[in-house]
Protein backbone atom coordinates (compact mmCIF):
# COMPACT_ATOMS: atom_id res chain seq x y z
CA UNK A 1 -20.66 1.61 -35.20
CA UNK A 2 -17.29 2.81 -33.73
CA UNK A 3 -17.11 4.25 -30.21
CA UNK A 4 -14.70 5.93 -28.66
CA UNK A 5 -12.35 5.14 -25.42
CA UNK A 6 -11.41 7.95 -23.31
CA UNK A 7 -9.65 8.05 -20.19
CA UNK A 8 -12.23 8.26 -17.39
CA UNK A 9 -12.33 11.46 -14.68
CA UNK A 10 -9.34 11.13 -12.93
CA UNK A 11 -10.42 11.99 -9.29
CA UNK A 12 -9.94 15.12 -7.35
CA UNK A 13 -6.36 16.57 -7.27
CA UNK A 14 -4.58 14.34 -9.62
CA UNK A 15 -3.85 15.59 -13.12
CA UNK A 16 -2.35 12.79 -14.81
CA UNK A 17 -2.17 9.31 -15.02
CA UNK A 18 0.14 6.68 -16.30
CA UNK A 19 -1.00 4.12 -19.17
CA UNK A 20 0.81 0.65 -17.80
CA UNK A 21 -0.32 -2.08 -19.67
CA UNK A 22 -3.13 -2.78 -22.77
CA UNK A 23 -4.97 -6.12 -22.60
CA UNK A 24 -6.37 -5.89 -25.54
CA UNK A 25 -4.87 -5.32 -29.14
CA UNK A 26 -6.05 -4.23 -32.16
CA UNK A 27 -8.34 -6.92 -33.67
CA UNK A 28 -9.09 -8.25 -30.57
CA UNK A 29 -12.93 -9.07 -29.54
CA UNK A 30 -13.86 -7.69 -26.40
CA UNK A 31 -16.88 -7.96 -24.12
CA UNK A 32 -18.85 -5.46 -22.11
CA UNK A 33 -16.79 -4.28 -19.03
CA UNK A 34 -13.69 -6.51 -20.16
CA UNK A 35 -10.72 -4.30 -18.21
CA UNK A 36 -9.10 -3.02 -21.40
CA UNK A 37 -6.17 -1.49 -20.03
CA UNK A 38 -4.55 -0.05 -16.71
CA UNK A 39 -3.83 3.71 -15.62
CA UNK A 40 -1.51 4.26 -12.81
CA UNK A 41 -2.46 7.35 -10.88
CA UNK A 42 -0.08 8.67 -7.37
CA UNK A 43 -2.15 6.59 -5.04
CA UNK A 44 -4.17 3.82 -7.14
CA UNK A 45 -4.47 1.87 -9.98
CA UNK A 46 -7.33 2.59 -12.02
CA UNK A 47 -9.02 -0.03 -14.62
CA UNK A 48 -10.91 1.08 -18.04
CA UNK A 49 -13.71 -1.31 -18.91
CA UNK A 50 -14.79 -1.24 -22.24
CA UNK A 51 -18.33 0.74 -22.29
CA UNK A 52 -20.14 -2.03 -25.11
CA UNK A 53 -18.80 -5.49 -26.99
CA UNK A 54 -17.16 -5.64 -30.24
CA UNK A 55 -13.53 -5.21 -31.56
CA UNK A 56 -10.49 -3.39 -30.81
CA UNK A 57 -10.01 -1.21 -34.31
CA UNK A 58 -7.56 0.81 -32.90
CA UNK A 59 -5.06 1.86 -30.28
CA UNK A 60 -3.83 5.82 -29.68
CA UNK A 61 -1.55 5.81 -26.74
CA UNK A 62 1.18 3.21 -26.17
CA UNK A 63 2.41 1.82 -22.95
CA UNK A 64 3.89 4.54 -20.61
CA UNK A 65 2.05 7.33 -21.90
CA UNK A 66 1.30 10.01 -19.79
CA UNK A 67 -2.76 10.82 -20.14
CA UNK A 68 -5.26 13.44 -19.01
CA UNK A 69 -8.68 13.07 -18.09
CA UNK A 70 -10.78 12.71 -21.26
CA UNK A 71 -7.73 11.69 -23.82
CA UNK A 72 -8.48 9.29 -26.08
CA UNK A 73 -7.17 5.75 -25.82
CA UNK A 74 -9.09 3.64 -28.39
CA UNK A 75 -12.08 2.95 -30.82
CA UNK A 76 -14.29 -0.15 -30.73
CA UNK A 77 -16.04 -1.28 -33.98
CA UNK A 78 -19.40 -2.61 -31.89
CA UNK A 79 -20.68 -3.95 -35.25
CA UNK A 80 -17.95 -6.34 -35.80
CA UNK A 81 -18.59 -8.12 -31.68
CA UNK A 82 -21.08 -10.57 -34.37
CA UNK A 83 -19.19 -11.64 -36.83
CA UNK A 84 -16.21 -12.30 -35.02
CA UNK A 85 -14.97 -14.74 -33.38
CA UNK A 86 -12.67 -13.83 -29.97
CA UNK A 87 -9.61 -16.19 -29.59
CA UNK A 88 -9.03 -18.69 -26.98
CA UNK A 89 -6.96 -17.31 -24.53
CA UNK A 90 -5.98 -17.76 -20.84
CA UNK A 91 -7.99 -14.40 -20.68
CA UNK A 92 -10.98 -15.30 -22.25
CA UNK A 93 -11.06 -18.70 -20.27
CA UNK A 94 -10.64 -16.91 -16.80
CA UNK A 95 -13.02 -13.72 -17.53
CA UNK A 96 -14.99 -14.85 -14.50
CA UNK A 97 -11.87 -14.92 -12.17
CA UNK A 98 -12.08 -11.71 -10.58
CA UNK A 99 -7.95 -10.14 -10.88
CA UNK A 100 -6.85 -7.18 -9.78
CA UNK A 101 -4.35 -4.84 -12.41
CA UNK A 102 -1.28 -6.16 -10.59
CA UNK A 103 -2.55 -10.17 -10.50
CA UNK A 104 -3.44 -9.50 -14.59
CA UNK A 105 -0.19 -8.37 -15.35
CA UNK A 106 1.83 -10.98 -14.10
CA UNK A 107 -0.75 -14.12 -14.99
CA UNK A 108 -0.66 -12.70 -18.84
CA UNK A 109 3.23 -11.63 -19.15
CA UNK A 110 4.07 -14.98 -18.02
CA UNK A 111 1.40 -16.84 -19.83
CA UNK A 112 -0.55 -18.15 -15.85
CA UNK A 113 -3.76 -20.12 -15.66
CA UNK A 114 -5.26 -18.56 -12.95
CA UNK A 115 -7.11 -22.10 -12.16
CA UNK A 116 -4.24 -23.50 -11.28
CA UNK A 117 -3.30 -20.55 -8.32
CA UNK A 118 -4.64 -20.97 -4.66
CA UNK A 119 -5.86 -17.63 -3.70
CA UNK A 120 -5.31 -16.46 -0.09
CA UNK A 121 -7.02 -13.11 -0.24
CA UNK A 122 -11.00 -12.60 0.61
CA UNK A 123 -13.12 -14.76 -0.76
CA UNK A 124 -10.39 -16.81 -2.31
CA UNK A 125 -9.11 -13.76 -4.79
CA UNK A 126 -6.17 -14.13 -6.13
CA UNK A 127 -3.54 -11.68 -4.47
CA UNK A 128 -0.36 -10.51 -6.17
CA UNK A 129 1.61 -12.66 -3.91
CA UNK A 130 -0.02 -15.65 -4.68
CA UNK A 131 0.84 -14.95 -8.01
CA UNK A 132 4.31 -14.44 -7.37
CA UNK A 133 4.90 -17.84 -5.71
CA UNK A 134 3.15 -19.31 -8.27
CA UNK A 135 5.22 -18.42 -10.35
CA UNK A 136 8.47 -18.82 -8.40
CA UNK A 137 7.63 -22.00 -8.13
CA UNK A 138 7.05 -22.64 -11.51
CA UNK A 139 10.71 -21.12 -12.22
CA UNK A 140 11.88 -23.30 -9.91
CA UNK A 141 10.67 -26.53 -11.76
CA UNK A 142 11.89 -25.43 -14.77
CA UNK A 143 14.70 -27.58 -16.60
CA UNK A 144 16.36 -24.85 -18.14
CA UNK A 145 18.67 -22.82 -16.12
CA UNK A 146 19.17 -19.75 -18.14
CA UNK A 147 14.93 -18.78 -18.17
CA UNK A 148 15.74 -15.97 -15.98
CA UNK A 149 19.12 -15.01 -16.98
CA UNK A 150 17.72 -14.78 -20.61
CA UNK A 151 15.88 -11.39 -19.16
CA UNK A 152 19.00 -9.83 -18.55
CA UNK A 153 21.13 -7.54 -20.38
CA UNK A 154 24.50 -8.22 -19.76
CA UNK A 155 26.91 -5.31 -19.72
CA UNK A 156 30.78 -5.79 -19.85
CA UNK A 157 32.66 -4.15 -16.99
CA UNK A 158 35.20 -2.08 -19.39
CA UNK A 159 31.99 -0.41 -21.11
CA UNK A 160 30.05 2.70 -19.64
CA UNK A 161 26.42 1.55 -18.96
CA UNK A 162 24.10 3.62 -21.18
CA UNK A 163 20.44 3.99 -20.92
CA UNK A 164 19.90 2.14 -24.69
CA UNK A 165 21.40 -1.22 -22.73
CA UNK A 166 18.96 -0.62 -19.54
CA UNK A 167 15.87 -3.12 -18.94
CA UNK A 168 13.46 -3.56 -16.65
CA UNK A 169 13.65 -5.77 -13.88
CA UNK A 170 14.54 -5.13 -9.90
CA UNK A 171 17.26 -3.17 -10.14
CA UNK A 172 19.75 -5.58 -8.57
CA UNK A 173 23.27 -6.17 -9.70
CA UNK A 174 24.06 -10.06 -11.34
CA UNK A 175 27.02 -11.97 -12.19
CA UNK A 176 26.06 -14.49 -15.66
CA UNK A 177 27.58 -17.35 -16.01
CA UNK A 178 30.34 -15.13 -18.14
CA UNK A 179 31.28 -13.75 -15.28
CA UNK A 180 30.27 -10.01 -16.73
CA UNK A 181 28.25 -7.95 -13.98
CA UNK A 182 25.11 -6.82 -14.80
CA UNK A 183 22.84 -3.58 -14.64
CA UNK A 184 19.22 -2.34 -15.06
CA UNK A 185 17.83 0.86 -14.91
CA UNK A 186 14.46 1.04 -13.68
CA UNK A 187 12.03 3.64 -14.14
CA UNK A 188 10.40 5.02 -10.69
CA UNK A 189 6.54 3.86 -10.56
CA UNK A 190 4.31 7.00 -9.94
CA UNK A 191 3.22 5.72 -6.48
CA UNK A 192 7.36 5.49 -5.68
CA UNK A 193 8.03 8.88 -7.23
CA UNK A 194 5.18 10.75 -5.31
CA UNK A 195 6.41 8.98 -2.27
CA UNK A 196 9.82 10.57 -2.66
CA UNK A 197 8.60 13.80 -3.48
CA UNK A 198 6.29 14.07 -0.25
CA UNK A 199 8.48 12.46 1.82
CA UNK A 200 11.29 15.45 0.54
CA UNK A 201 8.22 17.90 1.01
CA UNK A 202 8.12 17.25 5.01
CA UNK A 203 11.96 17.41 5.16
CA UNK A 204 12.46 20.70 3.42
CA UNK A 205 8.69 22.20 4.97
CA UNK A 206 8.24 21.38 8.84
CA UNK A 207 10.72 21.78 11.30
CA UNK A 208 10.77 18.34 12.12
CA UNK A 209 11.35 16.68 15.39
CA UNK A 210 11.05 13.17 16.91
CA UNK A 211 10.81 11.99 20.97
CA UNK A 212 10.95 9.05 22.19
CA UNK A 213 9.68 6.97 25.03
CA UNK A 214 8.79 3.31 26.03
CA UNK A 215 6.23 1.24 27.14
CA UNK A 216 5.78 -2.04 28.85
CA UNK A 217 3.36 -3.96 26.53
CA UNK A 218 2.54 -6.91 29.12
CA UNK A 219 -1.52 -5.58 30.33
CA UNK A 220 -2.16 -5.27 26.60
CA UNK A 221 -0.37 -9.20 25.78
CA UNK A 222 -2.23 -10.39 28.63
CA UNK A 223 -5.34 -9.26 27.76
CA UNK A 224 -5.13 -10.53 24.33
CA UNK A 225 -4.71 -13.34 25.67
CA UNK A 226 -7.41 -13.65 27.75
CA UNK A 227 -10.08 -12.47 25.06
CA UNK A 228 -8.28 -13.61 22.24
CA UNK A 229 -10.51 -17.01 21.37
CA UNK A 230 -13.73 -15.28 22.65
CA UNK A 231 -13.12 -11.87 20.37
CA UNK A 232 -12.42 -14.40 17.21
CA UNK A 233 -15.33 -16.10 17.73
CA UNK A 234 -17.75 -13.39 18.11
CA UNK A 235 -16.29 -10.72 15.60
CA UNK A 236 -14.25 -12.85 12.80
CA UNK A 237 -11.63 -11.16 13.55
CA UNK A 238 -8.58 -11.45 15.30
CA UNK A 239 -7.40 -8.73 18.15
CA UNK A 240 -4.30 -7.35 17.36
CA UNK A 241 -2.02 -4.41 18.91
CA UNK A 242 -2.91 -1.77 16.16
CA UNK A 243 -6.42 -1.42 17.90
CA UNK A 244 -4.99 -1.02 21.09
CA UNK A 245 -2.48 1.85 19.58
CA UNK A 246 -4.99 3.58 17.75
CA UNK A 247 -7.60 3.79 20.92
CA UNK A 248 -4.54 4.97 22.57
CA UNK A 249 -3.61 7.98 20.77
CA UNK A 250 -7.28 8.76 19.85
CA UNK A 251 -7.56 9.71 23.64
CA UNK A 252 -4.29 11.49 23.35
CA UNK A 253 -5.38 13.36 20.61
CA UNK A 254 -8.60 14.56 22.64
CA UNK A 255 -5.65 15.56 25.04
CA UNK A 256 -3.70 17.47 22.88
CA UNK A 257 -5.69 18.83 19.65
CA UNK A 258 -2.77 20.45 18.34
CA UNK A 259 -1.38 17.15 17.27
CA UNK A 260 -4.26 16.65 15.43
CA UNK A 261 -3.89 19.53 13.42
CA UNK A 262 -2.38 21.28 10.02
CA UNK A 263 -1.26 23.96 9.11
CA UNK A 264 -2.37 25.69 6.13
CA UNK A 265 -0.57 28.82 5.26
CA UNK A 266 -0.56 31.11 8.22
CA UNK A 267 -3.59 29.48 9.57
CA UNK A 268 -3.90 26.04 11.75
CA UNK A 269 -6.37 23.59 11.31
CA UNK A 270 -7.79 22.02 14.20
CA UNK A 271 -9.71 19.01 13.14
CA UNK A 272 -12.98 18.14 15.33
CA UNK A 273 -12.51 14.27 13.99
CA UNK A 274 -9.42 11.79 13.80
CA UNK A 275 -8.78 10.08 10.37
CA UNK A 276 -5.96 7.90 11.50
CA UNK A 277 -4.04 6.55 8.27
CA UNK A 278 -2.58 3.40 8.55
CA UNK A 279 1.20 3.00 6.60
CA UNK A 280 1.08 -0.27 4.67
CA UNK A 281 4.12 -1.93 3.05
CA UNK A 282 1.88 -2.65 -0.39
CA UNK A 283 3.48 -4.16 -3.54
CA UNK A 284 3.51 -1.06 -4.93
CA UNK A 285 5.13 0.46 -2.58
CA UNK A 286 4.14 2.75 0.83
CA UNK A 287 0.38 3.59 1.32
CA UNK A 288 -1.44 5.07 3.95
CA UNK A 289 -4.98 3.97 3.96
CA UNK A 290 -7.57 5.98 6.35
CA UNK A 291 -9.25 4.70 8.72
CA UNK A 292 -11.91 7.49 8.83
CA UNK A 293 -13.94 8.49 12.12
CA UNK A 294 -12.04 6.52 13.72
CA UNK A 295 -12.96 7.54 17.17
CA UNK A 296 -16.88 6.24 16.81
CA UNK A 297 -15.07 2.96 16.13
CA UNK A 298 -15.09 -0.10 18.73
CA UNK A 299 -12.03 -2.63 18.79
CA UNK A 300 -13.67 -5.13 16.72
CA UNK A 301 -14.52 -2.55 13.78
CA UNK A 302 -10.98 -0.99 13.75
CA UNK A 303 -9.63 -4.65 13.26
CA UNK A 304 -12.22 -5.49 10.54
CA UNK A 305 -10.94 -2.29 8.44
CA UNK A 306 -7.31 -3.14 8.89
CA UNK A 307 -7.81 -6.92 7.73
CA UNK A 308 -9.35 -5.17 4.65
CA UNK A 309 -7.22 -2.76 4.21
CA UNK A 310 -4.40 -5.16 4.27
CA UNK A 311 -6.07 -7.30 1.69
CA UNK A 312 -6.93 -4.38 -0.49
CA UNK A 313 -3.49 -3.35 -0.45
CA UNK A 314 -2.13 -7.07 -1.43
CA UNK A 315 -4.91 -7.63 -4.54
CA UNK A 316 -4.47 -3.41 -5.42
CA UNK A 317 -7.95 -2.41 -5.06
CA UNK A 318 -7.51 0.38 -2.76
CA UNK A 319 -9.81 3.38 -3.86
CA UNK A 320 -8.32 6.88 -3.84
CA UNK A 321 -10.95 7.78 -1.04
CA UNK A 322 -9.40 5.31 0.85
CA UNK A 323 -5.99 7.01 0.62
CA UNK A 324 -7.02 10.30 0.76
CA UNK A 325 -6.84 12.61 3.60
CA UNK A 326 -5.83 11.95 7.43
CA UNK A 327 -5.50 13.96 10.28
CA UNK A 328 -2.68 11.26 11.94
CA UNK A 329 -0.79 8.25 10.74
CA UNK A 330 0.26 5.56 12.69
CA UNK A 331 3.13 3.33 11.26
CA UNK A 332 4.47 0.08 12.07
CA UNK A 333 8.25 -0.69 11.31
CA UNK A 334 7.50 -3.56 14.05
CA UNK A 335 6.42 -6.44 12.20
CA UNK A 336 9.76 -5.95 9.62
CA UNK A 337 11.98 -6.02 12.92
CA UNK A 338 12.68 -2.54 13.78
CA UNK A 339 13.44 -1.84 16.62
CA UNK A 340 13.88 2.21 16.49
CA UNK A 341 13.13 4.84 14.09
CA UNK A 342 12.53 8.58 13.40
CA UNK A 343 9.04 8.20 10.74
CA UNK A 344 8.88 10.92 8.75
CA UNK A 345 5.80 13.08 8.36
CA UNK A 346 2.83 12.78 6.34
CA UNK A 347 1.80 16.07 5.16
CA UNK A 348 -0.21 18.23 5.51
CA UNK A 349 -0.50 16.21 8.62
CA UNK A 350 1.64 17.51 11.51
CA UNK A 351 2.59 14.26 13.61
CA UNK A 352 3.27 10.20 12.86
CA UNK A 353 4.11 7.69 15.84
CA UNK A 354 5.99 5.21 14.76
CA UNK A 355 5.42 1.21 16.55
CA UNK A 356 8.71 -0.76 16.94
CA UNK A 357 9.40 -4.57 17.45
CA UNK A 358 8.11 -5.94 20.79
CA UNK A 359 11.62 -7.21 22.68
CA UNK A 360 11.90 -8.46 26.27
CA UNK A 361 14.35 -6.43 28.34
CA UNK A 362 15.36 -6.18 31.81
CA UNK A 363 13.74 -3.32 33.82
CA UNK A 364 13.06 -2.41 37.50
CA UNK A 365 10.29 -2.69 38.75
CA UNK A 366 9.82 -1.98 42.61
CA UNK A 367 13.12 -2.41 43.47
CA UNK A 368 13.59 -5.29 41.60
CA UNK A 369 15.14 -6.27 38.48
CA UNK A 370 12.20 -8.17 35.52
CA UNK A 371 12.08 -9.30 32.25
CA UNK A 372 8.88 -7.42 30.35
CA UNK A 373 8.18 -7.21 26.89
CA UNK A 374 9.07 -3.92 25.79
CA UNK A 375 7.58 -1.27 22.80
CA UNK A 376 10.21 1.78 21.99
CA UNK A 377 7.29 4.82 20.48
CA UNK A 378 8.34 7.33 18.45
CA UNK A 379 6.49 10.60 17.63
CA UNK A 380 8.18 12.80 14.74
CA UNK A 381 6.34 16.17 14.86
CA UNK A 382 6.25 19.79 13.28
CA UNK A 383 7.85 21.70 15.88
CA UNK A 384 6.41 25.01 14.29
CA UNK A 385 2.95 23.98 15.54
CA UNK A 386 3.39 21.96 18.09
CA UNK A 387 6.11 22.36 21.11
CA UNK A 388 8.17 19.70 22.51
CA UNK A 389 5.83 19.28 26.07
CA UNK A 390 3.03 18.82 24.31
CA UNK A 391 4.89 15.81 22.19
CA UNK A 392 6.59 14.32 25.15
CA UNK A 393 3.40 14.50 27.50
CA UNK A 394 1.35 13.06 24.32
CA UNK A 395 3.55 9.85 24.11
CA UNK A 396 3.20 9.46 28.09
CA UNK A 397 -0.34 9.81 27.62
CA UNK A 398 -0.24 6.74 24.63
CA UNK A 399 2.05 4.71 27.15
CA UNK A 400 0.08 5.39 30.12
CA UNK A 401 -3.00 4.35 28.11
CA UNK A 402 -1.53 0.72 26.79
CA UNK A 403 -0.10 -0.12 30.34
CA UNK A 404 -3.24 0.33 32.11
CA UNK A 405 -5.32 -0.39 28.87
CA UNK A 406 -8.70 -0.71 31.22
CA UNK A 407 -8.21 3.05 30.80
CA UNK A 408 -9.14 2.65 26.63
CA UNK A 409 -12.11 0.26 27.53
CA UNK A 410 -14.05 2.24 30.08
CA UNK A 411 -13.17 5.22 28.40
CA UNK A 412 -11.69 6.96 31.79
């Protein structure tokens, strides 16, 4: 019996998908819910398992297709899963090793055992970074010198570079041993190109502004301190600053609702919750998780959602509910090094505060000249909905709130 494989329902707003990679060919046995290939939507990655067992008969869309909901991909022969006989393959031998699309890809290009890879995500999954130092590592140990040059197109200098010569790769420039430079041209993922296009959306649709302030992060270091072993133990979880920020402006949002806001047309939106998203730095690029209802939240369950969204992010098994929505972001530039920035919205959303890197500087304090660790804030905001008091006197509200953070736990 032959069955068909069709792309699944894509979910709600997104119209197409991208076909990445087949792991399976034709002739191939399959089993039950082996991942047959990937589809890479704006936000996600999703997987098609194949629906019974039996073989791969044929394939109908090639690698980088574009697809629609419902287009077919494939046809299983379920008759032929008796008589034949699935090769031994690194697949095959790890089909119990849970991998996520982006782990798959690089154990089966470059031929992995997953066995042999220590995995530092939940559980002990296998995370794309593992992966990758794996098999840096393995690179590294290699005798032969050219096994990544041999990747490369070289192109000489006098000639014109011409899409026919591009590959993929990063995108960096490299001298061979020839001495001739090098080029690739890389296609944009779908995650990277919807990023630019929304991130050119807020620039050419909101009157964009950004204020500034600072705030003297010592109360919230010392009280990490202080409950730091105790919160561990009890929760599983360590306390970290993004709590402290997000309890911050959640009380600043009560303050000023406008910031919480959209517009829509001619009409605003004033949202009676706060889904804060979250900007992560993933593999695949920038995504904004949401932490939803986040205000019903205590310390310890904001930190236990961003410890899994950071690991979801890492292994790519982020849902598109996860990544939908938000009525405020909070980003991080931080824990990179940053020490100022203007973030750039997140529409339809109408304000983002951006964290920066924790520095001690000199500043007076009753008449006297200290050394305190110091946080620069920034809040970029739609200045068609919301006015430049309201910004400033929200960001005094977020610093007032971290300085005297008894304020956040008693809720006063």
């Amino acid at each position: 019996m032959s069955i068909e494989i069709h792309v699944p329902t894509l979910p709600e707003s997104v119209v197409d998908a991208t076909l990445i990679t087949w792991h399976k060919q034709v002739g191939d046995a399959v089993q039950k819910d082996d991942n047959l290939v990937d589809l890479e939507t704006d936000k996600v990655v999703l997987e098609v398992p194949a629906p019974e067992s039996g073989v791969l008969t044929e394939i109908l869309v090639k690698d980088g297709s574009t697809v629609t909901s419902g287009d077919l991909l494939a046809k299983i022969n379920t008759e032929a899963a008796a008589s034949t006989k699935e090769p031994v393959t690194k697949e095959t031998i790890t089909a119990d090793i849970p991998l996520s699309p982006a782990v798959r890809r690089i154990i089966f290009e470059h031929s992995l055992d997953p066995s042999q890879i220590s995995g530092t995500g939940k559980g002990g999954r296998i995370t794309k970074s593992d992966a990758q130092d794996y098999l840096a590592q393995k690179v590294a140990a290699s005798p032969s010198p050219t096994t990544v040059e041999a990747k490369i197109t070289p192109v000489p200098v006098a000639e014109p570079f011409t899409k026919k010569e591009s590959t993929t790769s990063n995108g960096n420039s490299v001298m061979n041993s020839n001495g001739v430079r090098s080029e690739q041209r890389v296609p944009m993922t779908r995650l990277r190109v919807k990023v630019a296009e929304r991130l050119l959306q807020a620039q050419q649709n909101a009157a964009m502004l950004t204020t500034f302030n600072e705030v003297n992060m010592q109360s919230v270091i010392d009280l990490r301190k202080q409950y730091q072993e105790r919160f561990t133990a009890k929760h599983g979880v360590k306390l970290g600053f993004m709590s402290f920020f997000i309890k911050a402006s959640i009380e600043a949002l009560k303050r000023f609702p406008a910031i919480n806001a959209s517009i829509d047309g001619e009409d605003i939106i004033y949202h009676g919750y706060y889904d804060v998203g979250i900007a992560v730095a993933s593999p695949r690029g920038l995504i904004v998780p949401v932490l939803r209802d986040a205000d019903q939240l205590d310390f310890a369950g904001i930190e236990k959602n961003i410890v899994d969204f950071g690991e979801k992010s890492r292994a790519g098994t982020l849902t598109y509910e996860e990544l939908n929505g938000g009525t405020f972001t909070i980003t991080n530039g931080g824990i990179f090094g940053s020490m100022l920035s203007t973030p750039i919205l997140n529409p339809p959303q109408c304000a983002i505060l951006g964290m920066h890197a924790i520095t001690e500087r000199p500043v007076v304090e009753n008449g006297e000249i200290v050394i305190r660790p110091i946080m620069y804030l920034a809040l970029s905001y739609d200045h068609r909905l919301v006015d430049g008091r309201d910004a400033v006197q929200f960001l005094v509200a977020i610093k007032e709130g971290l300085e005297s953070p008894a304020h956040l736990l008693l809720n006063i």
